[in-house]
N, C-alpha and C. Protein backbone atom coordinates (compact mmCIF):
# COMPACT_ATOMS: atom_id res chain seq x y z
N UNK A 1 227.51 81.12 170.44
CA UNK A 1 226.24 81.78 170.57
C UNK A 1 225.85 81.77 172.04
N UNK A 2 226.19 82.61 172.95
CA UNK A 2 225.84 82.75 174.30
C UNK A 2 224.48 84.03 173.83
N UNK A 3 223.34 83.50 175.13
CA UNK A 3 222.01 84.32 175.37
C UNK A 3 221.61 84.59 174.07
N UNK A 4 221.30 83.74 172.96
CA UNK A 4 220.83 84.05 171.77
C UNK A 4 219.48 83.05 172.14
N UNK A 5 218.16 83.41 172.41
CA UNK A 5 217.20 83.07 172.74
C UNK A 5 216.01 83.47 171.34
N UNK A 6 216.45 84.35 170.59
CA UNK A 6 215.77 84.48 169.50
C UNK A 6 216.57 84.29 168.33
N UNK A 7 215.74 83.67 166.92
CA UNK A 7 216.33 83.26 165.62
C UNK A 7 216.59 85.19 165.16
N UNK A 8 218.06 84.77 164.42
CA UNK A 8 218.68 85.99 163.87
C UNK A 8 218.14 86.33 162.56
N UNK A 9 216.96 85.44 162.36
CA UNK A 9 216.35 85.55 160.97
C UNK A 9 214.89 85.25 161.34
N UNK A 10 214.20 85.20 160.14
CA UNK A 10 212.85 84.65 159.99
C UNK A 10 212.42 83.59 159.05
N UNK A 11 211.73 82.32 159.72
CA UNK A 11 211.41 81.43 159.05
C UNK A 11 209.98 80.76 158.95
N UNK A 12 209.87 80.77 157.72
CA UNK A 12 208.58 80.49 157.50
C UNK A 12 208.41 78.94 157.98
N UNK A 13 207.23 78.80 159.07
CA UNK A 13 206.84 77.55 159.67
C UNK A 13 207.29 77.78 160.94
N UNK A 14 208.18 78.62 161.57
CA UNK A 14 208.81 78.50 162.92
C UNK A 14 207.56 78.32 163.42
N UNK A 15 208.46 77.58 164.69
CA UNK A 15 207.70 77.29 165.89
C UNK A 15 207.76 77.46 167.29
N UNK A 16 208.23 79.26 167.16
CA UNK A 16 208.86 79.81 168.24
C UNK A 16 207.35 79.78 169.09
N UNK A 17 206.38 79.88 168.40
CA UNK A 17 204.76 80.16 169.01
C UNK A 17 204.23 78.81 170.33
N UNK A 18 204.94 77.58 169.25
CA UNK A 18 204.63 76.70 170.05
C UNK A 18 205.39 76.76 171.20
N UNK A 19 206.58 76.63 171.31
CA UNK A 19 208.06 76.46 172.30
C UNK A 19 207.64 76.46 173.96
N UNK A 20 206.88 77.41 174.20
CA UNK A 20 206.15 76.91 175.74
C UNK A 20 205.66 76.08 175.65
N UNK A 21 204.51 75.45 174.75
CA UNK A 21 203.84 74.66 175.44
C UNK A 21 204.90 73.12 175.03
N UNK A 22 205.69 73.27 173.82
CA UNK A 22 206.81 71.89 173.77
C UNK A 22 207.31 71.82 174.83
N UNK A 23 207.64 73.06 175.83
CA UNK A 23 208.92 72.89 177.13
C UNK A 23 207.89 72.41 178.18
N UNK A 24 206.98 72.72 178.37
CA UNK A 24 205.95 72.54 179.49
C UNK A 24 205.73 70.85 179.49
N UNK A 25 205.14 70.48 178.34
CA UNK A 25 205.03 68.87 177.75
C UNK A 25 206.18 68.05 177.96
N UNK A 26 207.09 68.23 177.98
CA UNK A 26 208.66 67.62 177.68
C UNK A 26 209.18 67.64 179.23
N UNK A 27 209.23 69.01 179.51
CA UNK A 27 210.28 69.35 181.18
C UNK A 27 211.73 69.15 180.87
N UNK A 28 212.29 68.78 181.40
CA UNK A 28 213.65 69.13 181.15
C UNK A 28 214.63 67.79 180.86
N UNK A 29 214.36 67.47 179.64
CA UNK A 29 214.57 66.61 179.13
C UNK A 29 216.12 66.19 178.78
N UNK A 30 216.58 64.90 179.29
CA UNK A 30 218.04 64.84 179.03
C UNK A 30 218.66 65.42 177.80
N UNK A 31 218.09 64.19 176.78
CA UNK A 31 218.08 64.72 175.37
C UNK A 31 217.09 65.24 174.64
N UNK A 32 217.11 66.22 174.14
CA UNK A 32 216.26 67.19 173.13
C UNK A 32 216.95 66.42 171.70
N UNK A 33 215.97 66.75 170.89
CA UNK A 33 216.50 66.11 169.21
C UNK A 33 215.10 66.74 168.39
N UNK A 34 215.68 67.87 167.89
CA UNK A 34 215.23 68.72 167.05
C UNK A 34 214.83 68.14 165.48
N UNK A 35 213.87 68.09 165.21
CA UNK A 35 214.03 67.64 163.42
C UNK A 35 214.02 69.12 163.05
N UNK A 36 214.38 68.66 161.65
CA UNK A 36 213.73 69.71 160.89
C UNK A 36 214.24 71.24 161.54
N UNK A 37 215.22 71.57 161.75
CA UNK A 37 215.35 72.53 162.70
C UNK A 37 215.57 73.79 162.50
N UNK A 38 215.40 74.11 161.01
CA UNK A 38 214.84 75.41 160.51
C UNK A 38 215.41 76.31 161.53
N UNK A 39 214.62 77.22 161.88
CA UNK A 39 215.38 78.72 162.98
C UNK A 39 215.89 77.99 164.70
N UNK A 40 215.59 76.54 164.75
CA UNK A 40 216.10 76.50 166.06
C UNK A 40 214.84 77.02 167.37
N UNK A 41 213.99 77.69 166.64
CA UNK A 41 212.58 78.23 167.57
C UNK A 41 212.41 77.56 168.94
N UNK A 42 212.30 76.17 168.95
CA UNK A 42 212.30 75.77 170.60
C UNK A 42 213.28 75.59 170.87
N UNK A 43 214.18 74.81 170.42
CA UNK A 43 215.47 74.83 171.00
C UNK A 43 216.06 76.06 171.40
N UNK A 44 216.13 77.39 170.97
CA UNK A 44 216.92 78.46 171.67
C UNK A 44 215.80 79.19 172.51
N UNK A 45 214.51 78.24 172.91
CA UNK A 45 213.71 78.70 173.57
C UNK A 45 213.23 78.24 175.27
N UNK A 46 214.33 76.97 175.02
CA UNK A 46 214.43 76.02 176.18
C UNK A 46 214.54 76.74 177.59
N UNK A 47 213.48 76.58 178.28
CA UNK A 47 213.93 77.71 179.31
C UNK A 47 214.90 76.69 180.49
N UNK A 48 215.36 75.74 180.14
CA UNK A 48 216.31 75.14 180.95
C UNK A 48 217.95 75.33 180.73
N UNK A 49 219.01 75.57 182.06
CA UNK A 49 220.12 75.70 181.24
C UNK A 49 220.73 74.97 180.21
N UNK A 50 221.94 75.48 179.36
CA UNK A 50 222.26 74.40 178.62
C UNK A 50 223.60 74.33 178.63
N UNK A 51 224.13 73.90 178.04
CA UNK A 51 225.51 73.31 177.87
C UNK A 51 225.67 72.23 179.46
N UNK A 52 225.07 71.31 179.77
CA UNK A 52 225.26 70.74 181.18
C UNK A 52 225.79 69.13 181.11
N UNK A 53 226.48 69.02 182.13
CA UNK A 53 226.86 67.40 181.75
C UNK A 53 225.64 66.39 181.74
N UNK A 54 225.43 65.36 180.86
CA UNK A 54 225.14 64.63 180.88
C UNK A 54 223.19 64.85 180.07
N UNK A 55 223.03 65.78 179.55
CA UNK A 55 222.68 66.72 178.78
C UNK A 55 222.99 66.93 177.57
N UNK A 56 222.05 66.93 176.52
CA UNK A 56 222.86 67.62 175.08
C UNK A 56 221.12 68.05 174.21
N UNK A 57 221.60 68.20 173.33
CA UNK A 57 220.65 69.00 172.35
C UNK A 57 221.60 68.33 170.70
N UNK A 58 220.27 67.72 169.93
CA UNK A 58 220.71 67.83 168.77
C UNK A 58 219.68 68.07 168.02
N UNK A 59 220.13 68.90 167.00
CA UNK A 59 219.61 69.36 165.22
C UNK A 59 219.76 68.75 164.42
N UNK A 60 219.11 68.74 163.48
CA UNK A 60 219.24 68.14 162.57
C UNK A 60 218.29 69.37 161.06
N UNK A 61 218.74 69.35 160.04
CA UNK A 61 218.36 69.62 158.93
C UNK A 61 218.95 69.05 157.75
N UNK A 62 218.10 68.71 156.67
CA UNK A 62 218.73 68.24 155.23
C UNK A 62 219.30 69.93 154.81
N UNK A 63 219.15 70.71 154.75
CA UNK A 63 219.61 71.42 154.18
C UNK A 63 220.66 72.49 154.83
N UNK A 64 221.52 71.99 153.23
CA UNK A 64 223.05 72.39 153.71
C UNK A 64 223.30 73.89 153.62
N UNK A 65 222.47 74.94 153.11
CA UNK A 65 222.54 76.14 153.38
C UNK A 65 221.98 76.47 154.54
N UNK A 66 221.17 75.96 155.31
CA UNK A 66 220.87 76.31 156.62
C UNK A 66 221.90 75.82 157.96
N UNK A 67 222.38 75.19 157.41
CA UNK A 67 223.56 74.25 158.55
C UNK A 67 224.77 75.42 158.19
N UNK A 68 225.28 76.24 157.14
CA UNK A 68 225.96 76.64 156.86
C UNK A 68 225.45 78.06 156.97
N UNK A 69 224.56 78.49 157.14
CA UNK A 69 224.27 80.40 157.90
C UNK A 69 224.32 80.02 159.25
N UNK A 70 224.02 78.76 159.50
CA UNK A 70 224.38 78.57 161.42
C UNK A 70 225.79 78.48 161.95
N UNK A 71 226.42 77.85 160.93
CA UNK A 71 227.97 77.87 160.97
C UNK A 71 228.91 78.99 161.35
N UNK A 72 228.20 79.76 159.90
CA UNK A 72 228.49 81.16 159.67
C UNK A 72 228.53 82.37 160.77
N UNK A 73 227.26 82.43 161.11
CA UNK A 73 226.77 83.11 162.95
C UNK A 73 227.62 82.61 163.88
N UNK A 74 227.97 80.97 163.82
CA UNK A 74 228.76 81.24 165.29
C UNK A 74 230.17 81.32 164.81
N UNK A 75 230.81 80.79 163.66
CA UNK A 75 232.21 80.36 163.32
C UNK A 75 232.98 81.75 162.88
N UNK A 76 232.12 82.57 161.95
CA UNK A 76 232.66 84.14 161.29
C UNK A 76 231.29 84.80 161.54
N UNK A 77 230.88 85.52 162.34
CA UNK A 77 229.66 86.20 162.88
C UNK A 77 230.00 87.63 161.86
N UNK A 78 231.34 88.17 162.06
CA UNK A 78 231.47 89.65 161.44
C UNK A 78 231.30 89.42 159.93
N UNK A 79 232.01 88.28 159.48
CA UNK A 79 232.31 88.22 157.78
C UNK A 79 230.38 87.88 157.64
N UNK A 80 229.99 86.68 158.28
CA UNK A 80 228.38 86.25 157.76
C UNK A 80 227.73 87.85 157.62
N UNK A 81 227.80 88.60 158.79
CA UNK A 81 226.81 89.73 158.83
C UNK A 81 227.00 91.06 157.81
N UNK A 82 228.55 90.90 157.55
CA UNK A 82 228.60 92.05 156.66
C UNK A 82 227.93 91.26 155.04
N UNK A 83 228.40 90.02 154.60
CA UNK A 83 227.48 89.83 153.47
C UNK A 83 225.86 89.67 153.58
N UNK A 84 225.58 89.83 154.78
CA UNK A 84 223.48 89.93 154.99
C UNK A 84 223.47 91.24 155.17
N UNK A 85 224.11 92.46 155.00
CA UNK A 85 224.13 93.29 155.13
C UNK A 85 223.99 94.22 153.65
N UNK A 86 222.95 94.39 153.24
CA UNK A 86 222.55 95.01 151.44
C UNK A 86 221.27 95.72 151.39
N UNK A 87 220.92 96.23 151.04
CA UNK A 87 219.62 97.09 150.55
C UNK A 87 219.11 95.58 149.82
N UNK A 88 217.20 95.68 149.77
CA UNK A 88 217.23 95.00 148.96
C UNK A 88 216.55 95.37 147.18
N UNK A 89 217.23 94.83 146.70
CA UNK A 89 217.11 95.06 144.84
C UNK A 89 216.77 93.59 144.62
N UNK A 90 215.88 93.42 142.82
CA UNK A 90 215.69 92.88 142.30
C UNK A 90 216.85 91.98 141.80
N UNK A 91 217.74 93.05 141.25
CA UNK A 91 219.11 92.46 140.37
C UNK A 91 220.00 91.69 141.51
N UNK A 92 220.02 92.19 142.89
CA UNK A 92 220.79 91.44 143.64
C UNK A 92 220.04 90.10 144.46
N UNK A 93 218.85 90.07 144.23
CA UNK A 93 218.37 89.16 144.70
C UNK A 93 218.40 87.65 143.63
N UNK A 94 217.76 88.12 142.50
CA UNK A 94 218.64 87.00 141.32
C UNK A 94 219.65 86.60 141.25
N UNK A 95 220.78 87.53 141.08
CA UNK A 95 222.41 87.30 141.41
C UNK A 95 222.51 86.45 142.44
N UNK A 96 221.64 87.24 143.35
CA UNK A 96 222.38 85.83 144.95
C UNK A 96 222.06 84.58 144.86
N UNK A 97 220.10 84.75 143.98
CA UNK A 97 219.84 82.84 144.27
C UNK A 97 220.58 81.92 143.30
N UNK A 98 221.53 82.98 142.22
CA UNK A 98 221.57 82.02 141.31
C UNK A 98 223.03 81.71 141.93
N UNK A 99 223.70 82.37 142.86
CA UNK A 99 224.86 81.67 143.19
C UNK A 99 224.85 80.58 144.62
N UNK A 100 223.63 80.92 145.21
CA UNK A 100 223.19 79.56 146.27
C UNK A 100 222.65 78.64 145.01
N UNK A 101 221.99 78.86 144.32
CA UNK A 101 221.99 77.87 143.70
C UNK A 101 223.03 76.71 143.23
N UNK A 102 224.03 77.00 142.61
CA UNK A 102 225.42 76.63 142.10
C UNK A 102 226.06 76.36 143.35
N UNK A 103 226.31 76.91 144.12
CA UNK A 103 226.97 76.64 145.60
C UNK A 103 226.40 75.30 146.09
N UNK A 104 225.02 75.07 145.97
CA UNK A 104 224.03 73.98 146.46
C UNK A 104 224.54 72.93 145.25
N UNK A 105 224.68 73.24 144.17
CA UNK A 105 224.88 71.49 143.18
C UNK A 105 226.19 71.62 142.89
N UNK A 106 227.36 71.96 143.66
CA UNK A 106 228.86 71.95 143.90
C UNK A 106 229.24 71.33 145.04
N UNK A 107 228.25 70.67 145.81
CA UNK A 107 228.65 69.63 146.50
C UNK A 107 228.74 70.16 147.79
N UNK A 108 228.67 71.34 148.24
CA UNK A 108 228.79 71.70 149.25
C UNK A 108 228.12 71.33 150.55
N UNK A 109 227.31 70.30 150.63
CA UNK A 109 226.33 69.76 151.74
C UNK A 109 227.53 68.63 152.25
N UNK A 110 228.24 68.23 151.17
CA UNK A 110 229.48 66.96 151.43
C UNK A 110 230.52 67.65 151.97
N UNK A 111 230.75 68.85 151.51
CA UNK A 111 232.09 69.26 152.36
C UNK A 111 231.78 69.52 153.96
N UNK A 112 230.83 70.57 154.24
CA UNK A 112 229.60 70.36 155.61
C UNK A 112 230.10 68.99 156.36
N UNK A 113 229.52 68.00 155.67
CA UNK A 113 229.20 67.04 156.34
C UNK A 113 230.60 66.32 156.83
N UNK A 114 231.93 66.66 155.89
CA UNK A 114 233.05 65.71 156.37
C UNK A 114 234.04 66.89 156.61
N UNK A 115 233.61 68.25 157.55
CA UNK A 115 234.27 69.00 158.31
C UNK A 115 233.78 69.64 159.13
N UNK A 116 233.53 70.07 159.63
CA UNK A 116 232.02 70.76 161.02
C UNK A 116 232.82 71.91 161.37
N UNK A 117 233.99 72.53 160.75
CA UNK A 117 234.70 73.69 160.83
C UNK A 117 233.82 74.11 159.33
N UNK A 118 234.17 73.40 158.08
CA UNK A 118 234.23 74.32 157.26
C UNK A 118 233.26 74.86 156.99
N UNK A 119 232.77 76.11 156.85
CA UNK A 119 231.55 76.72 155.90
C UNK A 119 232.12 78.11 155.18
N UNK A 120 230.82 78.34 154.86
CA UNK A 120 230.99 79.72 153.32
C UNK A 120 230.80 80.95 154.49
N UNK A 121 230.90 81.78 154.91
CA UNK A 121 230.34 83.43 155.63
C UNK A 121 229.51 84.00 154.35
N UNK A 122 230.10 83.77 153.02
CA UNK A 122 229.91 84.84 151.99
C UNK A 122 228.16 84.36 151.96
N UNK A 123 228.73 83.10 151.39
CA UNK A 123 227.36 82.23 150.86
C UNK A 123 226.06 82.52 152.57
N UNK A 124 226.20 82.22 153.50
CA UNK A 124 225.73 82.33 154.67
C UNK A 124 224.93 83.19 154.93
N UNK A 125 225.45 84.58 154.27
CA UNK A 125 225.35 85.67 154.49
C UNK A 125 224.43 86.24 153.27
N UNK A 126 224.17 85.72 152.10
CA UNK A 126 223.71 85.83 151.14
C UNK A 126 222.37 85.43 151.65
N UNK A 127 222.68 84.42 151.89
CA UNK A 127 221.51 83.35 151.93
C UNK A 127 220.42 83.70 153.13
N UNK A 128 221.04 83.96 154.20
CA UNK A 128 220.28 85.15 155.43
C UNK A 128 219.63 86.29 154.85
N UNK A 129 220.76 86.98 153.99
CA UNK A 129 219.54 88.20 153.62
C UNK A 129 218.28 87.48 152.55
N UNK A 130 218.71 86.46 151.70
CA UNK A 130 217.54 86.37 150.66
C UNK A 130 216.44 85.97 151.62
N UNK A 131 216.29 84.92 152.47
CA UNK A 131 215.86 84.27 153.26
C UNK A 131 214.94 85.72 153.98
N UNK A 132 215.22 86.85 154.22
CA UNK A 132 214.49 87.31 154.94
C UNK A 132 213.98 88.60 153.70
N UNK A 133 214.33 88.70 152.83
CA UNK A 133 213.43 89.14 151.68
C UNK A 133 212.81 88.15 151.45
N UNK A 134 212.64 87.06 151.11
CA UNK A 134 211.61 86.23 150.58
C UNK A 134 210.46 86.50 151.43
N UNK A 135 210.91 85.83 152.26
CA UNK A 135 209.69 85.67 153.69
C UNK A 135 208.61 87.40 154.01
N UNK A 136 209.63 88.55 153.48
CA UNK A 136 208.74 89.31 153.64
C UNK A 136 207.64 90.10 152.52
């Protein structure tokens, strides 16, 4: 993800609003440590460079479908975007939650957690578009 300064989605609670006045308060802080890190809002808002030695940035979220549409964006960007890519319908919006659903109690937050390669594009990509029908 080079010059991605805005979330590729929308999330309810972001805190892209706040992000100046967090960077202003903070300055340029060795380590950043994100909770809760939902769209990433200050963090991809940091007006300091990043990737620098001695420097880092960490996220954190419990939830393993959000760690896994972030995956998705940087690991398979074409495969994630063509499945967020749908008109939206009723029938496909059921269909999708009920297969994040099942995807979510198949353990998939454990596979996440003991490979930082592996994720879903399909699921990712599902889950991006519901995510931004809900919200609207």
């Amino acid at each position: 993800m080079k010059q991605l300064h805005k979330t590729p989605f929308p999330w309810f609670g972001g805190k892209a609003d706040a992000a100046p006045v967090v960077w202003a308060a903070l300055g340029d802080v060795l380590h950043y440590a994100e909770p809760f890190a939902g769209s990433l809002a200050v963090l991809l808002r940091r007006p300091h460079e990043a990737n620098r030695s001695n420097y880092s940035e960490t996220v954190n979220d419990l939830d393993g479908l959000l760690v896994n549409a972030w995956r998705g964006i940087q690991l398979s960007p074409a495969a994630t975007a063509d499945a967020a890519s749908w008109p939206v319908s009723e029938a496909d919006l059921c269909a999708r939650q009920l297969a994040i659903v099942h995807w979510r109690e198949s353990r998939n937050l454990e596979r996440l957690m003991a490979d930082p390669d592996w994720h879903d594009p399909k699921i990712a990509g599902w889950w991006l578009w519901g995510v931004s029908c809900w919200i609207g």
